[in-house]
Each structure stands twice: as structure tokens, then as C-alpha cells.
Protein backbone atom coordinates (compact mmCIF):
# COMPACT_ATOMS: atom_id res chain seq x y z
CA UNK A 1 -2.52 19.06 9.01
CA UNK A 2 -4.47 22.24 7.97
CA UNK A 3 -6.87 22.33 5.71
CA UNK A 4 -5.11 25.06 3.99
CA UNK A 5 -1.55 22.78 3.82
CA UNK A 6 -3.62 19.83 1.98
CA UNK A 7 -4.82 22.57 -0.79
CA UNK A 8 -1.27 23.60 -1.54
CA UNK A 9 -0.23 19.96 -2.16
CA UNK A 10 -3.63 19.56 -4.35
CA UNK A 11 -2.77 22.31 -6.41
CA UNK A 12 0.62 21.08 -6.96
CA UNK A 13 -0.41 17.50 -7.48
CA UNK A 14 -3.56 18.65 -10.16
CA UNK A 15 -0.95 20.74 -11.65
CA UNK A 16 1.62 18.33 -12.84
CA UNK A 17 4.40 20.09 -10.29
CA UNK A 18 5.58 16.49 -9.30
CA UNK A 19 8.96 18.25 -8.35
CA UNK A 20 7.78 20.64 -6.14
CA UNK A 21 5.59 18.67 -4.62
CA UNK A 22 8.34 16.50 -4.08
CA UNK A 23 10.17 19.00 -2.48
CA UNK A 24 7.66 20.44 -0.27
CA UNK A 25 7.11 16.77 1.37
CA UNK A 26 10.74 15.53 1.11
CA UNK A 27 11.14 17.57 5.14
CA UNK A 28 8.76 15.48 6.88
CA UNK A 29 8.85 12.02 8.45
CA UNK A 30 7.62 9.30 5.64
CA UNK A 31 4.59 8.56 7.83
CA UNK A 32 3.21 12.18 7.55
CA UNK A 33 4.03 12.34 3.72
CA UNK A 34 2.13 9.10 3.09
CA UNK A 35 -1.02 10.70 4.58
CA UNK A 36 -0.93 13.74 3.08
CA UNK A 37 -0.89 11.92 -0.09
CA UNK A 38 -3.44 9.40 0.83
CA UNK A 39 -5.88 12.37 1.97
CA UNK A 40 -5.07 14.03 -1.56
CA UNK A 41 -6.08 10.34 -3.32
CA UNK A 42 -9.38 10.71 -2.08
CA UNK A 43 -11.52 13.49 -0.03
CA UNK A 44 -14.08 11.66 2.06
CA UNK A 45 -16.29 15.14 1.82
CA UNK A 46 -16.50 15.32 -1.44
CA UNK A 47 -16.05 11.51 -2.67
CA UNK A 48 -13.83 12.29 -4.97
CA UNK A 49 -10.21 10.30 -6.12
CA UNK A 50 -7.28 11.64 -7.71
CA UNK A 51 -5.32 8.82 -9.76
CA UNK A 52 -2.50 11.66 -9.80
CA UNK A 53 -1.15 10.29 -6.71
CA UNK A 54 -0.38 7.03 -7.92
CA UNK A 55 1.02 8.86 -11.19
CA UNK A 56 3.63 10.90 -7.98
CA UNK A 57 4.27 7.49 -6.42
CA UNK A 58 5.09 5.92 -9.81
CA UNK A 59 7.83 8.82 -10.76
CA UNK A 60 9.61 8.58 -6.96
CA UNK A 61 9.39 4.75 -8.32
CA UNK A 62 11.51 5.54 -11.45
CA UNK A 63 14.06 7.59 -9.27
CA UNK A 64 14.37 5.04 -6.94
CA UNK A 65 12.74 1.53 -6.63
CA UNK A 66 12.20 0.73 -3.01
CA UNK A 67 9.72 -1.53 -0.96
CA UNK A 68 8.92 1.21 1.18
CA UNK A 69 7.14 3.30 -1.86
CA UNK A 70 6.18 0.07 -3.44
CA UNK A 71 4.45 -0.67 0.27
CA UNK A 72 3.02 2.47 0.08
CA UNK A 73 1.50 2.29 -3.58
CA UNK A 74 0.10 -1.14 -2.19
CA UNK A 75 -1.71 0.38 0.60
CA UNK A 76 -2.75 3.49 -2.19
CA UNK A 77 -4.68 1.31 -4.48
CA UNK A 78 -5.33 -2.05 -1.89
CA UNK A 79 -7.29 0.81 0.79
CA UNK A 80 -7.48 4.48 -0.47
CA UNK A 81 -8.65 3.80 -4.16
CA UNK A 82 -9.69 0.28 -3.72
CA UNK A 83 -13.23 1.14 -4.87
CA UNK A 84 -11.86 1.94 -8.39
CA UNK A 85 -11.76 -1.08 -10.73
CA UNK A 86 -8.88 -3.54 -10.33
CA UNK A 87 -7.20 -1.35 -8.00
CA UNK A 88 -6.94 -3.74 -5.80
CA UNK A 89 -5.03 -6.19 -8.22
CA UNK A 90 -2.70 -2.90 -8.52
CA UNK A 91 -2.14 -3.04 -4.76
CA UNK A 92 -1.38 -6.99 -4.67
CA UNK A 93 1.15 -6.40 -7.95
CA UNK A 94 3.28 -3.66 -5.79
CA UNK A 95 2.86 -5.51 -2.37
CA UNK A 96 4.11 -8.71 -4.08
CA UNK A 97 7.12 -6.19 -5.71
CA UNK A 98 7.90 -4.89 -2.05
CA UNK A 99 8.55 -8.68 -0.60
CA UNK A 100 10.66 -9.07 -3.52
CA UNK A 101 12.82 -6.11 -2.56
CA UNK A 102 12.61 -6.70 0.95
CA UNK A 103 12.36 -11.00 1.50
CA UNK A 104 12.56 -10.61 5.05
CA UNK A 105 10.04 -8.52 5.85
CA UNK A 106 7.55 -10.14 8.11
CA UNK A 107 5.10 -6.80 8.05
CA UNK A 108 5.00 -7.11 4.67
CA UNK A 109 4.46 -10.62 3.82
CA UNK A 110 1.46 -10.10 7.21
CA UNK A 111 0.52 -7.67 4.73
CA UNK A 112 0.12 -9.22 1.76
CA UNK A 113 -2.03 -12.29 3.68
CA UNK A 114 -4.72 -9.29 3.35
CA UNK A 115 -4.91 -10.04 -0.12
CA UNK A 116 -6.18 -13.60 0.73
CA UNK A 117 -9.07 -12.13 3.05
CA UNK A 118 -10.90 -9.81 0.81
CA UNK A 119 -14.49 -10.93 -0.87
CA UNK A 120 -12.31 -10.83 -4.67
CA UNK A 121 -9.31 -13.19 -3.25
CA UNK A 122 -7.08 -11.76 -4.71
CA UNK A 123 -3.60 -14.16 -2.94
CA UNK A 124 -4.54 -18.28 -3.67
CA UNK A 125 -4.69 -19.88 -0.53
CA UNK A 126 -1.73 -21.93 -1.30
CA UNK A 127 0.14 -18.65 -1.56
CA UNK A 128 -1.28 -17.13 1.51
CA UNK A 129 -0.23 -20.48 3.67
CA UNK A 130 2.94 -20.38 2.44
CA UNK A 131 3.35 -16.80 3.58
CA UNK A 132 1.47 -17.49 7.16
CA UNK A 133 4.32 -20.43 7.98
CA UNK A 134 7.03 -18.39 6.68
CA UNK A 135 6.00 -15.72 9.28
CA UNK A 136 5.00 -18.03 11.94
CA UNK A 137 8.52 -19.25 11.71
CA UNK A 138 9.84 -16.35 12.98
CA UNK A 139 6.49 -14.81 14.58
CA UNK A 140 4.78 -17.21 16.04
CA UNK A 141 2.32 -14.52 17.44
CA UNK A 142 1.38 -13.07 14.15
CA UNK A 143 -2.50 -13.22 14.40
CA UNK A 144 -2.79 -13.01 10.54
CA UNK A 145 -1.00 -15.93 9.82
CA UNK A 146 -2.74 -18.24 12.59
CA UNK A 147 -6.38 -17.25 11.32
CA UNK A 148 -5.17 -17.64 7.72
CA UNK A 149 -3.97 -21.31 8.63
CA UNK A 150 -7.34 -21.93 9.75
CA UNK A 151 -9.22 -20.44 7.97
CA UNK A 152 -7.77 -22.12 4.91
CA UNK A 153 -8.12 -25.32 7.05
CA UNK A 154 -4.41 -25.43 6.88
CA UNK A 155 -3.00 -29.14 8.44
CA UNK A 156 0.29 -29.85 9.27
């Protein structure tokens, strides 16, 4: 991605031309989209964020609900912007919204354990253990769920 490519989609973004934007990312594969709109949340160089992003996410939300943009709103706020306050508890309220659409999602409930391993705690530790079993169940490798188990001193 060009430097030059990321300032087009800023100028869009800062200029309210949600539809455009839209259609100048709808071509490429979801994984390419997500960064381009990560790396327009917030520029490392300058150490600047753009809550405009989440306000793009939001409207593809009101077109159509999915996990996958819920999942990706998570990520937004839970990573990108996570230094803003509460956007963390933003991330947790659309990663909780994505297992809803999508209950059998192992990624995403690995996911959401996250929430139970940052300094603010966001996910209970009853919540997190419940989500560790359920994907044990069916992952029994899942490295998230066995060092939330015992980390949570989780006994059987």
C-alpha cells in the first residue's frame, strides 16, 4: 500500500465521502480493506487517531449487521484506538455482538478471552471460563483458553 493510496482514502474519510470510500475499498479482499482502515484510525508518525473510521464501520453496520464488521470494530477500538478512553469497553460491546451473530465461532469467542487478560479486565473471569471450556470442547489446543483456565485457577 502506497503512501499516496492511504491519502486518497484519508481525504475521503476526513471528508464525509463514506460512499465513495466505500466504493473505492468494496474491490479488495476484506483483509486489505481492514488495514487500510486501521492505518487511517491512527498514523504511528504522526500519533494521531481518526474516530471517523469507527463513524465508516458504524454506517456499513446500519446497511448490514454482520460479525465480521462487528469483529472488525472490536479489533478498531480493543487495538488501534485502545489508548482513547473506554475504547476498549467499545471493543468488548461489538466483540460480545459478533459471538451473538456468529455462536459458533471459536476465533471469536478465543478472541473475546482477550478481554479477560488486559490490566482494566474488562470479561469477569466467570465469563472468560465459560468461554475457554466452550472452546476447549471443540479445540482442545486453543492456548488461550488453557492459560485462561489457569490462570483463573479454573478446577474441574
Amino acid at each position: 500500500m502506497f503512501k499516496e493510496d492511504i491519502e486518497g482514502f484519508r481525504v475521503l474519510l476526513n471528508e464525509l465521502s463514506f460512499s465513495k470510500l466505500e466504493d473505492s475499498l468494496m474491490g479488495k479482499p476484506f483483509s486489505e480493506m481492514e488495514d487500510i482502515l486501521y492505518r487511517l484510525a491512527y498514523n504511528p508518525e504522526t500519533d494521531e487517531s481518526n474516530l471517523l473510521v469507527y463513524t465508516f464501520l458504524q454506517q456499513t453496520l446500519y446497511k448490514k449487521e454482520t460479525s465480521i464488521i462487528h469483529l472488525s470494530i472490536s479489533r478498531l477500538m480493543g487495538f488501534i484506538l485502545n489508548h482513547i478512553d473506554k475504547a476498549e469497553s467499545i471493543g468488548l460491546f461489538h466483540g460480545l455482538r459478533a459471538a451473538e451473530l456468529d455462536p459458533d465461532n471459536l476465533d471469536i469467542k478465543e478472541y473475546l478471552i482477550y478481554y479477560n487478560h488486559i490490566p482494566e479486565k474488562l470479561l469477569n473471569d466467570d465469563d472468560a471460563i465459560k468461554l475457554a471450556l466452550e472452546v476447549i470442547k471443540l479445540r482442545p489446543e486453543s492456548k488461550v483458553a488453557h492459560i485462561t483456565l489457569s490462570k483463573t485457577n479454573f478446577s474441574h
